[in-house]
Protein backbone atom coordinates (compact mmCIF):
# COMPACT_ATOMS: atom_id res chain seq x y z
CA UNK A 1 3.63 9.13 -8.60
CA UNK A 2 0.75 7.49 -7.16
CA UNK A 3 -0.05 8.63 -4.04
CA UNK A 4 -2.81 7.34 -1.38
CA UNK A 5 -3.74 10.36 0.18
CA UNK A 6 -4.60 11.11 3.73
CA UNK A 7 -8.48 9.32 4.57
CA UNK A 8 -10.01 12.43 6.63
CA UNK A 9 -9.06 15.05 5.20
CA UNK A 10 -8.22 14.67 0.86
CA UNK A 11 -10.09 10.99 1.19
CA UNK A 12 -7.71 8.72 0.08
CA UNK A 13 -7.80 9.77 -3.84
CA UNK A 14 -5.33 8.20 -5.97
CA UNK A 15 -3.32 11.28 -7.54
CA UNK A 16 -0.48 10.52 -10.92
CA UNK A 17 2.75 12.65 -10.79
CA UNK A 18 3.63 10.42 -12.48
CA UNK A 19 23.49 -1.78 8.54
CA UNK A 20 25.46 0.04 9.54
CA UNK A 21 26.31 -0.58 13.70
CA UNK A 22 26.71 2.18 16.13
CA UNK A 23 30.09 4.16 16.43
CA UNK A 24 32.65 4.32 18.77
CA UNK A 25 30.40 2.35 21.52
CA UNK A 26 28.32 4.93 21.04
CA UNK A 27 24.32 4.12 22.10
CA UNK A 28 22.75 5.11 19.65
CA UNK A 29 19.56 3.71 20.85
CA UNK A 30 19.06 6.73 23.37
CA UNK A 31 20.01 9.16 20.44
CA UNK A 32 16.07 7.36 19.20
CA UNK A 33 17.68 6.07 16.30
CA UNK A 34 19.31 2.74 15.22
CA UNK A 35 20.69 1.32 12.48
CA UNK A 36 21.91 -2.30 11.63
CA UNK A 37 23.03 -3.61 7.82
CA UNK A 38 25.85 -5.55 5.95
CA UNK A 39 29.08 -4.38 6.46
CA UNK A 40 29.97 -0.60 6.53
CA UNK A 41 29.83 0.68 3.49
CA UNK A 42 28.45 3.45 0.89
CA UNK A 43 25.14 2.04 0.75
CA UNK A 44 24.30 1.34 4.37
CA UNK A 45 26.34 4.98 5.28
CA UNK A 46 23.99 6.43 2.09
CA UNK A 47 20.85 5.07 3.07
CA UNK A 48 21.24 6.03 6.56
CA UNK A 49 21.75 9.60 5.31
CA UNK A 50 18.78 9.84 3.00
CA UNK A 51 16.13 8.46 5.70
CA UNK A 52 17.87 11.51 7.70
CA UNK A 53 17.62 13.92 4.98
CA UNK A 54 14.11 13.65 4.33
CA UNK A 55 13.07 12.95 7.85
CA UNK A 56 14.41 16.53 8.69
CA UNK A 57 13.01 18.14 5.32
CA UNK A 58 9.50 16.84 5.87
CA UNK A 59 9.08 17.21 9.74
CA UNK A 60 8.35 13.48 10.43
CA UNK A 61 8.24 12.05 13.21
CA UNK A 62 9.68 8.25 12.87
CA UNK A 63 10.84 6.87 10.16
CA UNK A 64 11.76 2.95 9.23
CA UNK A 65 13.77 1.90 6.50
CA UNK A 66 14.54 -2.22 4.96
CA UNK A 67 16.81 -2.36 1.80
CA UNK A 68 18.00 -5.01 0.45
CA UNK A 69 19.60 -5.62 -3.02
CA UNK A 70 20.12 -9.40 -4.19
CA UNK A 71 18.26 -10.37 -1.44
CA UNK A 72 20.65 -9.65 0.90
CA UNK A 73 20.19 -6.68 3.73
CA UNK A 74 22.01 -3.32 3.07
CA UNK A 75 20.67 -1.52 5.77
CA UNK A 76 17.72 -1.45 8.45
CA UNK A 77 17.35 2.22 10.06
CA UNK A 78 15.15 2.63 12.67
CA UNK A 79 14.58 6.72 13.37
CA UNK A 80 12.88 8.84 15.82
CA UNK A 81 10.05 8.59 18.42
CA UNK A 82 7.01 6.73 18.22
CA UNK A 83 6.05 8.33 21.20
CA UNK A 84 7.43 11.20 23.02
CA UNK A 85 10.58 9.82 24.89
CA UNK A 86 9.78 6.14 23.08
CA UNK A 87 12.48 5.27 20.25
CA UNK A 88 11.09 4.32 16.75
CA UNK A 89 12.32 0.24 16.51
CA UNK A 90 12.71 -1.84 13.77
CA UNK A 91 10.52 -4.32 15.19
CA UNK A 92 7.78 -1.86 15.64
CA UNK A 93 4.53 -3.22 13.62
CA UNK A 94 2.24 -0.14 11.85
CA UNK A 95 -0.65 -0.86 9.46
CA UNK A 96 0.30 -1.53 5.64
CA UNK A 97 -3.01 -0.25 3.74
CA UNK A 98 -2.84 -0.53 0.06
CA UNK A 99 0.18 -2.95 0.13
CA UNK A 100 -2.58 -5.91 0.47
CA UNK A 101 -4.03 -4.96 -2.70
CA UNK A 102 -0.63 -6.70 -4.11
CA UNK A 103 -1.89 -9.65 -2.11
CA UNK A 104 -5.50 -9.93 -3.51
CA UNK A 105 -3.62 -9.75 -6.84
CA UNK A 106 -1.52 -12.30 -6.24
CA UNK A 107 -4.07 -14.78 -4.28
CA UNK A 108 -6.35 -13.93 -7.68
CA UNK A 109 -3.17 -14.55 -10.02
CA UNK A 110 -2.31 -17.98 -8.02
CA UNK A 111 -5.97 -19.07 -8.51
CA UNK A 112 -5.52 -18.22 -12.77
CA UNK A 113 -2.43 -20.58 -12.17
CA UNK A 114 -4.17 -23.19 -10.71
CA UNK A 115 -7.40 -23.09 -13.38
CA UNK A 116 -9.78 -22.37 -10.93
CA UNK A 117 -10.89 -19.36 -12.59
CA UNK A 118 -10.24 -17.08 -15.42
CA UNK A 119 -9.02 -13.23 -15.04
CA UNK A 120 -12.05 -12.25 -17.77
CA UNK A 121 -14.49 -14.56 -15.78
CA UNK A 122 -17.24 -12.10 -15.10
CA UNK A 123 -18.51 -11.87 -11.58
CA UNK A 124 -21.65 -12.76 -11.73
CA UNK A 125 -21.12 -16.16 -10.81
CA UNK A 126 -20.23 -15.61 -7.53
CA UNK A 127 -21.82 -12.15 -6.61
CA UNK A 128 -24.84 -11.86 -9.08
CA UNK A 129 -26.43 -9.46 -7.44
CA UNK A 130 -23.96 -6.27 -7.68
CA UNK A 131 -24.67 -3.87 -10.36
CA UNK A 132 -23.35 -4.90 -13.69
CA UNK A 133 -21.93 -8.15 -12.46
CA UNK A 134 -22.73 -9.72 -15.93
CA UNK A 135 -20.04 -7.02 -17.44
CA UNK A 136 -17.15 -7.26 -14.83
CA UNK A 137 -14.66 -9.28 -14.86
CA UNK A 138 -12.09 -10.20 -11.68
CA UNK A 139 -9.39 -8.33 -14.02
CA UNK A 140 -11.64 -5.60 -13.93
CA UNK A 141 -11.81 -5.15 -10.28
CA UNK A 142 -7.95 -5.74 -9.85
CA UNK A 143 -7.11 -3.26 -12.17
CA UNK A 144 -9.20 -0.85 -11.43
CA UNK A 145 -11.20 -0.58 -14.37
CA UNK A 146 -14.99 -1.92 -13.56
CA UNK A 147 -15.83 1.79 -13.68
CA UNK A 148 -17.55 1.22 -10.33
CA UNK A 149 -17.24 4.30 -7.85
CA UNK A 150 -14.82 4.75 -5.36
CA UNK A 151 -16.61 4.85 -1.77
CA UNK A 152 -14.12 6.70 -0.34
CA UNK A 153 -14.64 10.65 -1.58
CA UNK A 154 -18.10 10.16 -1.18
CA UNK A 155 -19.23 13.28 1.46
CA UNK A 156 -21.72 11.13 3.16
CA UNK A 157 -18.59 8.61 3.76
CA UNK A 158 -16.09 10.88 4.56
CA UNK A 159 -18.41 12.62 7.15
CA UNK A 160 -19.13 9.77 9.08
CA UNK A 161 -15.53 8.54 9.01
CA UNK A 162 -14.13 12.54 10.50
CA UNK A 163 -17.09 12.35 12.78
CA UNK A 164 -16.30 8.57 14.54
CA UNK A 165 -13.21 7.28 13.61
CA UNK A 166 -13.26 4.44 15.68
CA UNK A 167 -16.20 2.64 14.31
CA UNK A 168 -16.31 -0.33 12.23
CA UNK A 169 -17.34 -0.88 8.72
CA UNK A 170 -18.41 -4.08 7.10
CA UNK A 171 -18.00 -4.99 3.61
CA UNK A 172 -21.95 -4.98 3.05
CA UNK A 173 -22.01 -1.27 4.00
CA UNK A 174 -18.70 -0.24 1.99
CA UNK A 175 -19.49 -2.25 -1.31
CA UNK A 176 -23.36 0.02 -0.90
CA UNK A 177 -21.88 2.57 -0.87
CA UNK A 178 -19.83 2.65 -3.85
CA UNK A 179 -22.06 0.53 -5.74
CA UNK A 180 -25.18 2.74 -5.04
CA UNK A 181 -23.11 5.61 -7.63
CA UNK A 182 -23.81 5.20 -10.85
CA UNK A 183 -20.96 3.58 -13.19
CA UNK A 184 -17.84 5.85 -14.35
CA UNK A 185 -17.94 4.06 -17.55
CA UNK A 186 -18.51 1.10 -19.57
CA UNK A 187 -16.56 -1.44 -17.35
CA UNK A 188 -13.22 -2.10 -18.80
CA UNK A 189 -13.25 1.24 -21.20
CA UNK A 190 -11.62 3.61 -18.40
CA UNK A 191 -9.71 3.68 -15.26
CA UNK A 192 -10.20 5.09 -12.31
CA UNK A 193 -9.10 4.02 -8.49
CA UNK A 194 -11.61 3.10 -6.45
CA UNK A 195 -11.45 1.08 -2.86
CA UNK A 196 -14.56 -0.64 -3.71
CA UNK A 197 -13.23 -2.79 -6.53
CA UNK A 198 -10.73 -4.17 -3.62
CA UNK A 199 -13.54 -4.86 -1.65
CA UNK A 200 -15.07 -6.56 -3.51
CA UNK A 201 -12.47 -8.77 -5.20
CA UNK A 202 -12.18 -9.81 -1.66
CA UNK A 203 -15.87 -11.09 -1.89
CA UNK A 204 -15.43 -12.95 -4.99
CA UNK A 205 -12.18 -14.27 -3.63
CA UNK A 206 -13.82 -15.70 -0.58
CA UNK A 207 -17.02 -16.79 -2.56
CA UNK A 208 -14.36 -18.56 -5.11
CA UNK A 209 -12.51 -20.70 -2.65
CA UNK A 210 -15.06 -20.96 0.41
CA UNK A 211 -12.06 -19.89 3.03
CA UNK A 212 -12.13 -16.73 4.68
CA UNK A 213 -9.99 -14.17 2.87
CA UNK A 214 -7.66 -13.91 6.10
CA UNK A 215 -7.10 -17.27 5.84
CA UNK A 216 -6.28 -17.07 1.60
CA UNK A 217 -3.80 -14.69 2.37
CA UNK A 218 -1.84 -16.11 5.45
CA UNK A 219 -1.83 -19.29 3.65
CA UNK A 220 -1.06 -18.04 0.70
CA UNK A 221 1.25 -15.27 1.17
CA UNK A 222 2.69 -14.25 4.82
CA UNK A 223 3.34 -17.97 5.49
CA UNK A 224 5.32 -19.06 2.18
CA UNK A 225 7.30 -16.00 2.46
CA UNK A 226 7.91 -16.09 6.17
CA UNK A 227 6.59 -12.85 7.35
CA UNK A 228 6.28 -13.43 11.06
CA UNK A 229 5.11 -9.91 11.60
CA UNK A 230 2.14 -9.89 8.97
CA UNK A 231 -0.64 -10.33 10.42
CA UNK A 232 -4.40 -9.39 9.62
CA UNK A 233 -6.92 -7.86 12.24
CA UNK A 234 -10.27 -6.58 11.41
CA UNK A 235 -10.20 -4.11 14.56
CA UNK A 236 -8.38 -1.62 15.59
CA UNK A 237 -5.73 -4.15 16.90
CA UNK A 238 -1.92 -3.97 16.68
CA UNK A 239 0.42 -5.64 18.29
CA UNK A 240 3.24 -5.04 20.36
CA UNK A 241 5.88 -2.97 20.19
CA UNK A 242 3.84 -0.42 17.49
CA UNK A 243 5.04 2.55 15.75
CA UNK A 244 2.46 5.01 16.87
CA UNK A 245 0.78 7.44 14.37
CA UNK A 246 -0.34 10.81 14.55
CA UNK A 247 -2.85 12.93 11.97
CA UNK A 248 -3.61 16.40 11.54
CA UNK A 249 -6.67 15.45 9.46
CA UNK A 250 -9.68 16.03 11.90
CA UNK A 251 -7.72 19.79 12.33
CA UNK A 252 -5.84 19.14 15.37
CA UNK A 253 -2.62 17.09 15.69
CA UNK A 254 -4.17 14.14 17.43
CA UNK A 255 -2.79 10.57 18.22
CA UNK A 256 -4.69 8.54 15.75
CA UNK A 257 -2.81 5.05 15.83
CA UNK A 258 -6.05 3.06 16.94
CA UNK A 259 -8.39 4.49 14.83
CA UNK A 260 -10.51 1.84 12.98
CA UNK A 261 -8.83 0.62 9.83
CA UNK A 262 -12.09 -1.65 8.71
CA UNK A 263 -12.80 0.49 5.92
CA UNK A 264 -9.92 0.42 3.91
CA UNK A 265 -10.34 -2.74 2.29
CA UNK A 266 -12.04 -6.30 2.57
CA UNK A 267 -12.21 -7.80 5.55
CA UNK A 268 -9.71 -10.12 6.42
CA UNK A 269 -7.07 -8.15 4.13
CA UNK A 270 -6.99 -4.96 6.59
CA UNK A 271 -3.09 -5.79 8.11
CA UNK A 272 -0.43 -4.66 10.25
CA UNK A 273 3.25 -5.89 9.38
CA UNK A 274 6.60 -5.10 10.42
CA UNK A 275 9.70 -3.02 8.63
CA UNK A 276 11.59 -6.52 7.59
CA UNK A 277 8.61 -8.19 6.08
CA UNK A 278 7.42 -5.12 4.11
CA UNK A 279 11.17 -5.37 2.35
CA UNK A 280 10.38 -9.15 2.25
CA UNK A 281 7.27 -8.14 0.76
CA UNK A 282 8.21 -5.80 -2.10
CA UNK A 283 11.01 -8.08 -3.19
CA UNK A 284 8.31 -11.25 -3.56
CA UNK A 285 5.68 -9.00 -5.17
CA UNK A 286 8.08 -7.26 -7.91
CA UNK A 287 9.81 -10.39 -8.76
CA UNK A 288 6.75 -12.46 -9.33
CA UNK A 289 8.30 -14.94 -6.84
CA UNK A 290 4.33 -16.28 -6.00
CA UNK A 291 2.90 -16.48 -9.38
CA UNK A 292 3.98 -18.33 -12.64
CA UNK A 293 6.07 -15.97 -14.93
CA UNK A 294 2.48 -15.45 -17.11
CA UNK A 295 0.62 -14.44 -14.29
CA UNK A 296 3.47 -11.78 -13.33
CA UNK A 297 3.59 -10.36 -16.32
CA UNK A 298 -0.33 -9.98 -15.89
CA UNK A 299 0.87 -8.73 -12.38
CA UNK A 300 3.06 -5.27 -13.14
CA UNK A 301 1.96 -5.15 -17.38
CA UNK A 302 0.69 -2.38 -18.56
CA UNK A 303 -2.53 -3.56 -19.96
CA UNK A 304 -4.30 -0.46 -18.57
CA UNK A 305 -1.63 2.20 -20.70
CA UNK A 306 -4.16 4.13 -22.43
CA UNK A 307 -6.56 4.46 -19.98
CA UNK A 308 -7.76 7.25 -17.77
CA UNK A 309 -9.53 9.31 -20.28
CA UNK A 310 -11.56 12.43 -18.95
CA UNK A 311 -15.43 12.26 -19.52
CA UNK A 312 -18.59 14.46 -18.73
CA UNK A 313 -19.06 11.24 -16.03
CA UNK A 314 -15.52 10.73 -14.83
CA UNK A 315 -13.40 14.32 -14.37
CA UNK A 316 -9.32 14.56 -14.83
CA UNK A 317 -9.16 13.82 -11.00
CA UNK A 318 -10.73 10.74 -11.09
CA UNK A 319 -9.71 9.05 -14.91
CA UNK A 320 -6.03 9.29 -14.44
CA UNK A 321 -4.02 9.03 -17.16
CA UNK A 322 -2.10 5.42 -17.82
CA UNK A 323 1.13 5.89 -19.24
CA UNK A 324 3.98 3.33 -19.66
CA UNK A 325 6.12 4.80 -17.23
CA UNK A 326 3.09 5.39 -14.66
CA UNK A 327 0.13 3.10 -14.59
CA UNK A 328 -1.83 0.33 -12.62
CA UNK A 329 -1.25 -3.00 -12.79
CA UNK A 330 -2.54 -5.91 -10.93
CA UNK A 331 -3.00 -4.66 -7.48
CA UNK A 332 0.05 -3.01 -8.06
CA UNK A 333 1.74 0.32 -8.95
CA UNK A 334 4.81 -0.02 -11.90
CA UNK A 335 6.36 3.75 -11.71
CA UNK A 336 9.42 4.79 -13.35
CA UNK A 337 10.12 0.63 -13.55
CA UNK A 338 9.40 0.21 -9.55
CA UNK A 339 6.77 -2.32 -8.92
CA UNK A 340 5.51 -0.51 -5.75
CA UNK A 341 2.39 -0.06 -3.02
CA UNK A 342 2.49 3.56 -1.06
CA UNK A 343 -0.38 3.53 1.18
CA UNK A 344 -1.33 6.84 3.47
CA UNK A 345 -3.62 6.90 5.93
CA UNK A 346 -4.51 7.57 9.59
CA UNK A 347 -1.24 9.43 9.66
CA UNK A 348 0.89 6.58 8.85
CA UNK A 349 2.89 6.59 5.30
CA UNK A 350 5.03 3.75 3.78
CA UNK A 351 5.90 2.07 0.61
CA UNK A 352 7.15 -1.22 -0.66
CA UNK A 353 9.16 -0.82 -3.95
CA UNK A 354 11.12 -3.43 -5.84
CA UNK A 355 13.24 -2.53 -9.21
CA UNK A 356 13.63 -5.52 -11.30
CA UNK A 357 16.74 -4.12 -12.77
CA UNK A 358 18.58 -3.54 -9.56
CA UNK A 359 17.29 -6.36 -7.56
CA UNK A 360 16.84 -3.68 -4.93
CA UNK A 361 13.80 -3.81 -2.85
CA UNK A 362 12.98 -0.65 -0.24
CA UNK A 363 10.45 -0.45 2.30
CA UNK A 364 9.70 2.46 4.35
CA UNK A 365 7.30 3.25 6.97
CA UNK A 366 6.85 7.06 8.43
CA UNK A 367 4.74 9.07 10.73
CA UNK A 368 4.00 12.54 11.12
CA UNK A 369 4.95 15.52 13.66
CA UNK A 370 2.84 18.21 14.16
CA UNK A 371 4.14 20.89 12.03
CA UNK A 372 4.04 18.35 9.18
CA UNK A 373 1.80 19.26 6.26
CA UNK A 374 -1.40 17.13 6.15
CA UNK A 375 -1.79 14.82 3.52
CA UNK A 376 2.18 14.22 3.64
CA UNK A 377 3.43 10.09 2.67
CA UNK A 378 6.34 10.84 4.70
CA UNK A 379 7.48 6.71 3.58
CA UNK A 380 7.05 7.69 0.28
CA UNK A 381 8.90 11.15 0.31
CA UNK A 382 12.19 8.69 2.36
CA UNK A 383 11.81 5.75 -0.39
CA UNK A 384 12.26 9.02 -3.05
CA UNK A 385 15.36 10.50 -1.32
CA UNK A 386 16.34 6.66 -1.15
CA UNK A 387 16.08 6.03 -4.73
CA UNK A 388 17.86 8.79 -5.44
CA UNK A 389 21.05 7.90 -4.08
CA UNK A 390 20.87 4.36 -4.74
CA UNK A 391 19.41 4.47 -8.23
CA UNK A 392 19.45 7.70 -9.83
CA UNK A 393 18.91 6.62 -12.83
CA UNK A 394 15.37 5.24 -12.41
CA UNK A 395 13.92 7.90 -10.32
CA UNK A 396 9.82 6.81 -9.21
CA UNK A 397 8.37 9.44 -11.16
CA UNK A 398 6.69 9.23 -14.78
């Protein structure tokens, strides 16, 4: 699967392995766990089980569950402590990570709709003075195949992020970074994932349209789907009630729930959402609900399946192999036929995943306690017990 790995400690590499109500008038809020969904039945009782299962197996410390299948809720489990003697909630917001890369995507896909630009328009037009602008395309960047370095791994990065966690990055100083490297590989010859073509998509995005890329995506995403609890914020802001995060990555098991998220992508597409609109989320995404049916094909194809080739410039760990059941798509992750995001970082781990076949969307959300290994996606290891039960015949691996 395709994992976003913890940011302080394994640097956020991209790796291929390729409602049920309370009983008896029983609280169950002061047992830190609730659970609401459709009528009781298999699924709800299931899902409930499996969030259990691997919360147990994998020493986390809250975990939130959405499912819905037809668009209609099958369960929402809310599990655990967000803080010691706190209950986990479902209306608890925690930061999404990689799941707005699926939003750039879109917002570029919406824009090939509309004829405002072309996905093989180079981006030189807009940001002429990035290396090899004249070669690479917007497809490029959303696919992750610009062969342009990922900032992330880079020791000079990753030391000043374990060092201050707290401080904030522009896109200037991120897009340097990454773009200071030499390239992988001809652009559009390889694949590799790399933050900085995120980053900068967000530039040419804003450039493109002249509106701020917070803006692009409220407008163009959380409002037409509803998602009252999407919101994005540059700082290290979340609002009330949060699910509170904890890391072992600096070598301690530290609260790390406010550390500065402004590295992780462009600015204005660093979020926080809520349990409810991630499901909402990874139903819109995988059906192609915001694009034309061209565009979503674009979206979760797997124009990239081939890719990922070793060279003397770009190692095994970095050129990961495409393959039909496991590659990159437009801002997106198609895996075993889930259309899917799984971002980790800053101790929080969750997933949106949506399987066309099933109409079945899951979002999770997860945190870690201490005796946790670092580097765990606890919301991806409960969307993979999840899947298990409810679809075992299209388990998320290649």
């Amino acid at each position: 699967m395709y994992i976003v790995k913890g940011a302080l400690s394994t640097v956020l590499t991209l790796a291929l392995v390729f409602a049920l109500t309370s009983c008896g008038g029983e609280d169950r809020a002061t047992e830190k766990e609730t659970t609401s969904g459709s009528e009781e039945g298999a699924n709800a009782q299931e899902v409930r089980a499996a969030a259990e299962k691997a919360m147990k197996d994998n020493h986390l410390k809250a975990v939130l569950v959405r499912v819905t299948q037809d668009g209609e809720e099958v369960a929402t489990v809310a599990l655990g402590e967000s803080m010691t003697g706190v209950p986990a909630t479902e209306e608890m917001h925690f930061r999404n990570g990689a799941v707005a890369f699926s939003y750039l995507g879109t917002v570029l896909l919406q824009l090939v709709d509309e004829g405002v630009v072309e996905l093989d328009d180079t981006i030189d037009e807009w940001l002429p003075d990035l290396p090899a602008s004249d070669r690479i395309t917007l497809r490029m960047l959303a696919n992750s195949t610009s062969g342009y370095a990922d900032y992330v791994p880079i020791d000079s990065f990753e030391d000043a992020l374990k060092k201050n966690p707290f401080r904030a990055w522009t896109n200037e100083e991120l897009i340097k970074i990454g773009t200071d490297e030499p390239l992988l590989y001809e652009p559009g010859t390889n694949w590799n994932y790399a933050h900085t073509n995120f980053v900068i998509l967000g530039e040419a995005l804003t450039a493109i349209i002249g509106t701020p890329l917070d803006e692009l995506i409220r407008e163009r995403i959380v409002e037409p789907l509803g998602m009252g609890g999407t919101q994005s914020h540059q700082t290290a802001e979340i609002p009330e009630p949060v699910l509170h995060a904890y890391s072992l990555e600096r070598g301690t098991y530290e609260e790390s729930t406010f550390w500065n998220p402004s590295w992780s992508t462009a600015e204005g597409a660093v979020m926080v959402t809520d349990i409810r609109d991630l499901a909402t989320s990874a139903r819109a995404i995988g059906t192609g609900e915001l694009v034309s049916s061209e565009s979503h094909e674009e979206q979760i194809g797997p124009s990239v399946v081939g890719l990922g080739v070793p060279t003397d410039t770009c190692p095994k760990s970095v050129c990961v192999e495409q393959r039909p059941t496991a590659h990159f798509g437009v801002g997106t992750v198609v895996l075993g036929g889930w259309v899917l995001q799984n971002p980790e970082f800053y101790g929080y781990g969750a997933v949106q995943a949506y399987l066309p076949s099933e109409d079945l969307a899951i979002a999770t959300a997860a945190t870690l306690d201490e005796e946790a290994e670092d580097g765990t996606n606890g919301g991806m290891l409960v969307f993979e017990e999840i899947a298990s039960v409810l679809a075992p015949d299209h388990p998320p691996k290649p």
